[in-house]
PDB file of N, CA and C in Angstrom:
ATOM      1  N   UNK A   1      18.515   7.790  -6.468  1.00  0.00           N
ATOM      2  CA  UNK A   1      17.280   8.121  -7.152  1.00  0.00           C
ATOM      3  C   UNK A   1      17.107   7.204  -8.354  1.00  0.00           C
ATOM      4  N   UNK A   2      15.813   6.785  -8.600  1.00  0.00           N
ATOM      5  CA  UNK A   2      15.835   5.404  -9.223  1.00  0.00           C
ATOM      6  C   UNK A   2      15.166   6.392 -10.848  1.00  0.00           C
ATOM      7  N   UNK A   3      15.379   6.184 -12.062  1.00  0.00           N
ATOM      8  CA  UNK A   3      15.603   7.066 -12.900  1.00  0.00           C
ATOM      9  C   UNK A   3      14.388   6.066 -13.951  1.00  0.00           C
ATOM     10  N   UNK A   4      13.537   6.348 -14.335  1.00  0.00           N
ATOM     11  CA  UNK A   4      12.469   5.905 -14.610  1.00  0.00           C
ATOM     12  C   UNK A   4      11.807   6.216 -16.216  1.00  0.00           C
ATOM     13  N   UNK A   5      12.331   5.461 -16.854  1.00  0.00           N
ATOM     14  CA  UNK A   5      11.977   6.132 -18.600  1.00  0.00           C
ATOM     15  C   UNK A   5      10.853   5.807 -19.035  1.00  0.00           C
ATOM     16  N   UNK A   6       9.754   6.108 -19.615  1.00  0.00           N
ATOM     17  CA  UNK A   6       9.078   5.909 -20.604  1.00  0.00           C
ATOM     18  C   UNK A   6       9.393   5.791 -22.161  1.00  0.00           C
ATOM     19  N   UNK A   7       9.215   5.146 -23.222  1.00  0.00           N
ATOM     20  CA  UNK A   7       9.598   5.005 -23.897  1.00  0.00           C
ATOM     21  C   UNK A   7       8.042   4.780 -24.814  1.00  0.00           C
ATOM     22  N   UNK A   8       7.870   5.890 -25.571  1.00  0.00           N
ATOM     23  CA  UNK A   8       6.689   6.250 -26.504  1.00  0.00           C
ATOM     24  C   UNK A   8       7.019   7.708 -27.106  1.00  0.00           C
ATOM     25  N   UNK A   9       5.730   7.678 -28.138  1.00  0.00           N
ATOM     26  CA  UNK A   9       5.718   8.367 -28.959  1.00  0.00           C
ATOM     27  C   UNK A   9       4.413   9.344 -28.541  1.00  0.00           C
ATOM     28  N   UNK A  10       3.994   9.251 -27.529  1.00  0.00           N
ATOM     29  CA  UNK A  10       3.140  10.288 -26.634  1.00  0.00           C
ATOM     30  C   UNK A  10       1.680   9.556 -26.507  1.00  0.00           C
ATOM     31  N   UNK A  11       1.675   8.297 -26.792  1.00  0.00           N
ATOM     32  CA  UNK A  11      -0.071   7.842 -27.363  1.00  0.00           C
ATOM     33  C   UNK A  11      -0.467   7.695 -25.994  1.00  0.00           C
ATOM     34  N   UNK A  12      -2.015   7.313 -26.252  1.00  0.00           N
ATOM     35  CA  UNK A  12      -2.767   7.111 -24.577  1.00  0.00           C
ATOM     36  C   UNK A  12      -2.322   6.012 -24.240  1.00  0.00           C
ATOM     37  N   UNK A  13      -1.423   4.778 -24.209  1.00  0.00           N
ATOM     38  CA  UNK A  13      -0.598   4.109 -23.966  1.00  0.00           C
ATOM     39  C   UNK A  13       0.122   4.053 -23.192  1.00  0.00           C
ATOM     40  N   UNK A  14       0.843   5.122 -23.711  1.00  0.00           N
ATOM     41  CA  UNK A  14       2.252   5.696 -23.267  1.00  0.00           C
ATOM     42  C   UNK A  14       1.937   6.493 -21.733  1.00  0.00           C
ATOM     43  N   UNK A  15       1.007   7.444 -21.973  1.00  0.00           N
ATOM     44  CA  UNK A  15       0.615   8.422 -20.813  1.00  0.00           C
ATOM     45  C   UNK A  15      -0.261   7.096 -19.594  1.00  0.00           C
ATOM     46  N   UNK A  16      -0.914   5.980 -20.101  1.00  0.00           N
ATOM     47  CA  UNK A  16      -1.222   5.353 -18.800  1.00  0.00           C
ATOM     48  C   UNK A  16       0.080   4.657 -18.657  1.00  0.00           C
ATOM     49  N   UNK A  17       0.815   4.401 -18.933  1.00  0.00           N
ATOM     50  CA  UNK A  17       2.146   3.920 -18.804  1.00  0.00           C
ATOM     51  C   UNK A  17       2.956   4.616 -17.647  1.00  0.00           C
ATOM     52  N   UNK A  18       2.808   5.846 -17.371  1.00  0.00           N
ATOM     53  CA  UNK A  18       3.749   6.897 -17.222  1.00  0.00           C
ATOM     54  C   UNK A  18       3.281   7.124 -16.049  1.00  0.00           C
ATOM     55  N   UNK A  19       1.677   6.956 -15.488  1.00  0.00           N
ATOM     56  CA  UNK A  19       0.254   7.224 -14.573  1.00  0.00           C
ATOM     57  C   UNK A  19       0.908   5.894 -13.852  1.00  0.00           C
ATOM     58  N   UNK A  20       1.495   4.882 -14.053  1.00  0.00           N
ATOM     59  CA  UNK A  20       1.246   3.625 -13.395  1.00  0.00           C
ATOM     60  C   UNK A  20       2.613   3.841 -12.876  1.00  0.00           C
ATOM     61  N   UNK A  21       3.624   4.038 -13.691  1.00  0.00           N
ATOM     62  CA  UNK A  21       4.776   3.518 -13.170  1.00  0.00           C
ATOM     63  C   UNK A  21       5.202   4.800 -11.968  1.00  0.00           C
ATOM     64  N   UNK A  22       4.373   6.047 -12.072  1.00  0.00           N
ATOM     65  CA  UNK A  22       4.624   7.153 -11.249  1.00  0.00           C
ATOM     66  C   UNK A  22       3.837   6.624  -9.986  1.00  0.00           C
ATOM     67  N   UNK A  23       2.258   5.937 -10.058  1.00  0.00           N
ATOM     68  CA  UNK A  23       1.897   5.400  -9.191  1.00  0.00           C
ATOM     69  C   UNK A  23       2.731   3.921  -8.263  1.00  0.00           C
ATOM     70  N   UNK A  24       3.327   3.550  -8.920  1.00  0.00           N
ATOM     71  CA  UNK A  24       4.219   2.234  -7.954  1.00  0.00           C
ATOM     72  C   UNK A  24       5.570   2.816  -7.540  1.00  0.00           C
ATOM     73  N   UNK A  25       5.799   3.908  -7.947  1.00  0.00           N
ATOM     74  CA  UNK A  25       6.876   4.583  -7.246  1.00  0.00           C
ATOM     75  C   UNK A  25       6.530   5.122  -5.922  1.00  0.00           C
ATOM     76  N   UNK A  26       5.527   6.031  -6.225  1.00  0.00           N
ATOM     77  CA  UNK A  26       4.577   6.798  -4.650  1.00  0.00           C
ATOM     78  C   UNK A  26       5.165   5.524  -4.302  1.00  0.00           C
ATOM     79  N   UNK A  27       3.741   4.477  -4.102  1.00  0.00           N
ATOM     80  CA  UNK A  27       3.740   3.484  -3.223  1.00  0.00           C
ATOM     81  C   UNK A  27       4.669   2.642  -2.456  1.00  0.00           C
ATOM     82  N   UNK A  28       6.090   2.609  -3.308  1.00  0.00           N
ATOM     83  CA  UNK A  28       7.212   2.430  -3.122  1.00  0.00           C
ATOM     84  C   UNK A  28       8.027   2.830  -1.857  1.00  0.00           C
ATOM     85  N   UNK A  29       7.728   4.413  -2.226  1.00  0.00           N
ATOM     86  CA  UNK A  29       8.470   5.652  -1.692  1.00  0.00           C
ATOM     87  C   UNK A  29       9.757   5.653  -1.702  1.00  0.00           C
ATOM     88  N   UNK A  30      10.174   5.716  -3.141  1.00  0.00           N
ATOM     89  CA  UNK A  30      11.423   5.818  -3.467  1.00  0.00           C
ATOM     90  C   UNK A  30      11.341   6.991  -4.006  1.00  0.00           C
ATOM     91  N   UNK A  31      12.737   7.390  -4.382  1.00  0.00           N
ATOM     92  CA  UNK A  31      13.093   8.924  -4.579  1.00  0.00           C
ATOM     93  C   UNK A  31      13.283   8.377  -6.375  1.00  0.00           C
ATOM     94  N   UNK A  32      12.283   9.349  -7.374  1.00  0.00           N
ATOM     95  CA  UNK A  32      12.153   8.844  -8.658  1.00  0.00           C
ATOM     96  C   UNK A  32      12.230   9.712  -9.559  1.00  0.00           C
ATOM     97  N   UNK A  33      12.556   9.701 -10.696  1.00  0.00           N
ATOM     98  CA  UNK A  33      12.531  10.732 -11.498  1.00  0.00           C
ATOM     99  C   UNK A  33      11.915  10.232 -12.492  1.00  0.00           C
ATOM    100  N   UNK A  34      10.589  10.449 -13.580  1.00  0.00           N
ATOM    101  CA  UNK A  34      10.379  10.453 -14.720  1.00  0.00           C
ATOM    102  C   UNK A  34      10.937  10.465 -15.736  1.00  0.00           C
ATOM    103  N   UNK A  35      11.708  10.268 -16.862  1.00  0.00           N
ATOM    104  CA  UNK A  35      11.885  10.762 -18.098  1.00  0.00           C
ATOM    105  C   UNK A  35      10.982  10.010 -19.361  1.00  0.00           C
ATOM    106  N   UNK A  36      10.124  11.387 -19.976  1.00  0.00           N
ATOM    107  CA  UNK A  36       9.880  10.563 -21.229  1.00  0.00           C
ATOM    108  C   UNK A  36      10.613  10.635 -22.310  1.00  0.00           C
ATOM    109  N   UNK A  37      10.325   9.554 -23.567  1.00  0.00           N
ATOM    110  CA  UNK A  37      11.488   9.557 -24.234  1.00  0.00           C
ATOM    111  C   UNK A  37      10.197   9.562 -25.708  1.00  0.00           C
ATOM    112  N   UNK A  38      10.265  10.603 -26.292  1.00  0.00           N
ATOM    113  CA  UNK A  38       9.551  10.233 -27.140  1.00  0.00           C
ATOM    114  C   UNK A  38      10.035  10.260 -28.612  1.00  0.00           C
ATOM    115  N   UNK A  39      11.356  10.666 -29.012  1.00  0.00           N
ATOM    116  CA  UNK A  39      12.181  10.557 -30.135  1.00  0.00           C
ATOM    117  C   UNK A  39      12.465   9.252 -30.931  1.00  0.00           C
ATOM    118  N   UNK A  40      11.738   9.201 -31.975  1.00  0.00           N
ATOM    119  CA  UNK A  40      11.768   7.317 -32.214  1.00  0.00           C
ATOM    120  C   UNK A  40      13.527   6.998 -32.347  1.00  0.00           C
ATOM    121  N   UNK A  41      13.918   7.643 -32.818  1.00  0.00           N
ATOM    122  CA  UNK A  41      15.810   7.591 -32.632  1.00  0.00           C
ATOM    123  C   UNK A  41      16.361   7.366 -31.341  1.00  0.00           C
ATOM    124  N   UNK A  42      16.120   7.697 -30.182  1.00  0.00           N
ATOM    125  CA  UNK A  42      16.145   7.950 -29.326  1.00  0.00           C
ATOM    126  C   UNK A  42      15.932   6.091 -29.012  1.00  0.00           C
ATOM    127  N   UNK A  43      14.154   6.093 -28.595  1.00  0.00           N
ATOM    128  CA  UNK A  43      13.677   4.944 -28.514  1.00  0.00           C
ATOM    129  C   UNK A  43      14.780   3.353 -29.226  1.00  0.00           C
ATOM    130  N   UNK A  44      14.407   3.638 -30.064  1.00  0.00           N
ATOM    131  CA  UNK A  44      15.555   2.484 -30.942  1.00  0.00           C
ATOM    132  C   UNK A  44      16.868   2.481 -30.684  1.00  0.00           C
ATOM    133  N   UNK A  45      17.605   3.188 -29.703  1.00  0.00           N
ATOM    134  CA  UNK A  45      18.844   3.203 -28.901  1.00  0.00           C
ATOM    135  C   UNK A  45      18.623   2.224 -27.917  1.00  0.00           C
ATOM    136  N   UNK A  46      17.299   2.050 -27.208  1.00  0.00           N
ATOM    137  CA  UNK A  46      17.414   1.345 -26.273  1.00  0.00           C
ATOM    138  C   UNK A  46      16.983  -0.238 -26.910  1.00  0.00           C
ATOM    139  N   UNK A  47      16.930  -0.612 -28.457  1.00  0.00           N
ATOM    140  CA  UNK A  47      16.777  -1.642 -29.000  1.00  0.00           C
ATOM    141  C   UNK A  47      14.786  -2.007 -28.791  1.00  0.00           C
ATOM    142  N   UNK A  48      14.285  -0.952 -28.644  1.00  0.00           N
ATOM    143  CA  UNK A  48      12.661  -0.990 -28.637  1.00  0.00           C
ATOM    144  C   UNK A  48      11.921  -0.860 -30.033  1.00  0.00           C
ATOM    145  N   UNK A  49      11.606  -1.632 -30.344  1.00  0.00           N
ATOM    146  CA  UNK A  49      10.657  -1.672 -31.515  1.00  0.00           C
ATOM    147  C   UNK A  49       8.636  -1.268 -31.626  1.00  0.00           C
ATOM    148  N   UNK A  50       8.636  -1.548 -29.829  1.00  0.00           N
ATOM    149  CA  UNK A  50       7.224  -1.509 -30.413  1.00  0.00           C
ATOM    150  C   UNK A  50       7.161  -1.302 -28.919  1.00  0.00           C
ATOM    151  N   UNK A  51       6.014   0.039 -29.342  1.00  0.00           N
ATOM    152  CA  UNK A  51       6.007   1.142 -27.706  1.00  0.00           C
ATOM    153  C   UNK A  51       4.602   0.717 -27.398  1.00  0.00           C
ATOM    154  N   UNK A  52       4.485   0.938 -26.048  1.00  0.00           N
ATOM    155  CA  UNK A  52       4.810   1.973 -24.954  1.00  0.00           C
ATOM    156  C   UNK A  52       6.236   0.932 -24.360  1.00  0.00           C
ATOM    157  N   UNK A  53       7.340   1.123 -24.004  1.00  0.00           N
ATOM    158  CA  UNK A  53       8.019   0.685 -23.083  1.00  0.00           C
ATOM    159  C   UNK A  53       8.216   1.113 -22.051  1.00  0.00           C
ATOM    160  N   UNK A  54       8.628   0.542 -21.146  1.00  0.00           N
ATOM    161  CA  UNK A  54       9.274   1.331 -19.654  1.00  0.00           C
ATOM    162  C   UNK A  54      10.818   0.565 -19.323  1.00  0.00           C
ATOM    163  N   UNK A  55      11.499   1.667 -18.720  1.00  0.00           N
ATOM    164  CA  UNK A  55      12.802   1.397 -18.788  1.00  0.00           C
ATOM    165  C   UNK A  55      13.019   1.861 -17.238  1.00  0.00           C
ATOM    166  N   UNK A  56      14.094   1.267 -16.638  1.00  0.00           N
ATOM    167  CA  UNK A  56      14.479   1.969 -15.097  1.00  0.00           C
ATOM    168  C   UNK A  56      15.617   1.640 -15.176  1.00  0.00           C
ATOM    169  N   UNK A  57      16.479   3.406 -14.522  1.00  0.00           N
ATOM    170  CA  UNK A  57      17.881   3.441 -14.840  1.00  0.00           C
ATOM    171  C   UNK A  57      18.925   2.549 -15.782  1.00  0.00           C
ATOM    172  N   UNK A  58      18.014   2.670 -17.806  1.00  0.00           N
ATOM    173  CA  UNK A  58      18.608   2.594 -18.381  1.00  0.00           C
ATOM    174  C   UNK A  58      18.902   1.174 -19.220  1.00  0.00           C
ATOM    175  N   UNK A  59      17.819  -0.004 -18.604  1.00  0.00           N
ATOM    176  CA  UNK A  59      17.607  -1.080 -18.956  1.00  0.00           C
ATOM    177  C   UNK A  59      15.932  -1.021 -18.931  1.00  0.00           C
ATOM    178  N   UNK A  60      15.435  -1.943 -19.773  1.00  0.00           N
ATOM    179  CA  UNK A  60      14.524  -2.056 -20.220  1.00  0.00           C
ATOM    180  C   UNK A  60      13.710  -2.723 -19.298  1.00  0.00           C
ATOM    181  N   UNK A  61      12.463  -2.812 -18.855  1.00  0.00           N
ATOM    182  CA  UNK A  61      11.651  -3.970 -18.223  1.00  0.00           C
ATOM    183  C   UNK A  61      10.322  -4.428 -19.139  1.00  0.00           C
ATOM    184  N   UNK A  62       9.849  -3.559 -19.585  1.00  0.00           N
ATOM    185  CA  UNK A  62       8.506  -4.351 -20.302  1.00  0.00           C
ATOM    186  C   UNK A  62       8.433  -3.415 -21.382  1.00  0.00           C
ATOM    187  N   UNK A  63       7.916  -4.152 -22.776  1.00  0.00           N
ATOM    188  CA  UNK A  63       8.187  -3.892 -23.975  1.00  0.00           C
ATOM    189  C   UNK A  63       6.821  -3.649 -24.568  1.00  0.00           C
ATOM    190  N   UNK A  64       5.516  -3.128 -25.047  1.00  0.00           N
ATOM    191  CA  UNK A  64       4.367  -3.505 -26.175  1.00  0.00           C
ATOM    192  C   UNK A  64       3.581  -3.673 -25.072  1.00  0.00           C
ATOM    193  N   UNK A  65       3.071  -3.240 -23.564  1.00  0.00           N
ATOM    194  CA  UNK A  65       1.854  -3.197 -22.937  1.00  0.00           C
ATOM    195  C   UNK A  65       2.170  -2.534 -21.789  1.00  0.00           C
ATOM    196  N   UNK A  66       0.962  -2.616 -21.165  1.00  0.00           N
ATOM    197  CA  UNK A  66       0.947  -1.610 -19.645  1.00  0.00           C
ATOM    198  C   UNK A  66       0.510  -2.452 -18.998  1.00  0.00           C
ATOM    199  N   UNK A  67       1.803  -2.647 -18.185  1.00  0.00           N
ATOM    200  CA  UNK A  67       1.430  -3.171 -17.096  1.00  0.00           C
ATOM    201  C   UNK A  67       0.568  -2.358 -15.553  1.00  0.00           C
ATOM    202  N   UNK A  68       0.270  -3.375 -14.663  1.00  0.00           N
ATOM    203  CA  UNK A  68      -0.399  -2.478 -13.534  1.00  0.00           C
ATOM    204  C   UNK A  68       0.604  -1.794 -12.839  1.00  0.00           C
ATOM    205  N   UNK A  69       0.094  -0.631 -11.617  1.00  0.00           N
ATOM    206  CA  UNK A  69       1.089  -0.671 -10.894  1.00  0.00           C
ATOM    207  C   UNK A  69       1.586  -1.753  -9.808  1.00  0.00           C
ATOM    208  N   UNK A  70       0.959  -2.749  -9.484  1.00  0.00           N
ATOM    209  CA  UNK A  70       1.447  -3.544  -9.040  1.00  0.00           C
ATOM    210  C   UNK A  70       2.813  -4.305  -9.731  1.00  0.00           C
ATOM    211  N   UNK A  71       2.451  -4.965 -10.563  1.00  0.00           N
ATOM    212  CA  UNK A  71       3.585  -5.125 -11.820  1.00  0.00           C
ATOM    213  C   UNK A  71       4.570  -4.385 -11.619  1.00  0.00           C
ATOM    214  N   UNK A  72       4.643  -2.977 -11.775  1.00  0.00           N
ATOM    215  CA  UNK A  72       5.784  -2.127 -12.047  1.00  0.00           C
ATOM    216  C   UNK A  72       6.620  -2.252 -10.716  1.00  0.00           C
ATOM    217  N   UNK A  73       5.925  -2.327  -9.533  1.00  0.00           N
ATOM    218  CA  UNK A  73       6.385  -1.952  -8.625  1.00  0.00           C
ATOM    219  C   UNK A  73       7.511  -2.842  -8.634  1.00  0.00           C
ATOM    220  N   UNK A  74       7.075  -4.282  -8.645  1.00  0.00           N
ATOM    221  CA  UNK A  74       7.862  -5.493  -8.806  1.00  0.00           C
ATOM    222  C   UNK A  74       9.321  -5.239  -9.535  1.00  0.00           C
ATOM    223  N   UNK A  75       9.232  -4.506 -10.452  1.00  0.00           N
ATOM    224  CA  UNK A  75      10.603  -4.193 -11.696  1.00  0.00           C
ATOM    225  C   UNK A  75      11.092  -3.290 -11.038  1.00  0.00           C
ATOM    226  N   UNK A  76      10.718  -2.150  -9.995  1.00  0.00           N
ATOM    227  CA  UNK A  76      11.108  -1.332  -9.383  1.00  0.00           C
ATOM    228  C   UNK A  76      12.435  -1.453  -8.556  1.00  0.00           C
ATOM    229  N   UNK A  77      12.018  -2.308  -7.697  1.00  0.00           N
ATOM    230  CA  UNK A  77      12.219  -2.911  -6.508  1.00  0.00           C
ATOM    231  C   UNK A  77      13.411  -3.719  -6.401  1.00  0.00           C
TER     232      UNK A  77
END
């Protein structure tokens, strides 16, 4: 199960962030789990300075934008 973080502080950013990367998973059809992370302590563990990020199982992929789901799928994969 491929383990799928968000990394924000809850903004509309963050939530299309969360809409995309849940959408390139469907499409995927991998077995996925969400986590958001919205604790700026938390966040700054994973060395993120500037949100929305997305993280999968625990490494980082894109830092300060939203990508499409096409994009994501790519980091997925």
């Amino acid at each position: 199960m491929k383990k799928i973080q968000i990394l924000g502080t809850g903004c509309a950013k963050c939530k299309k962030l969360a809409e995309n990367a849940e959408a390139a998973a469907k499409a995927l059809g991998i077995e996925y789990e969400i986590e958001k992370i919205t604790d700026i302590n938390d966040i700054m563990k994973f060395g993120v300075m500037v949100t929305p990020a997305l993280a999968a199982d625990g490494t980082v992929k894109v830092v300060g934008k939203v990508p499409s789901p096409e994009e994501i799928k790519g980091m997925l994969s």
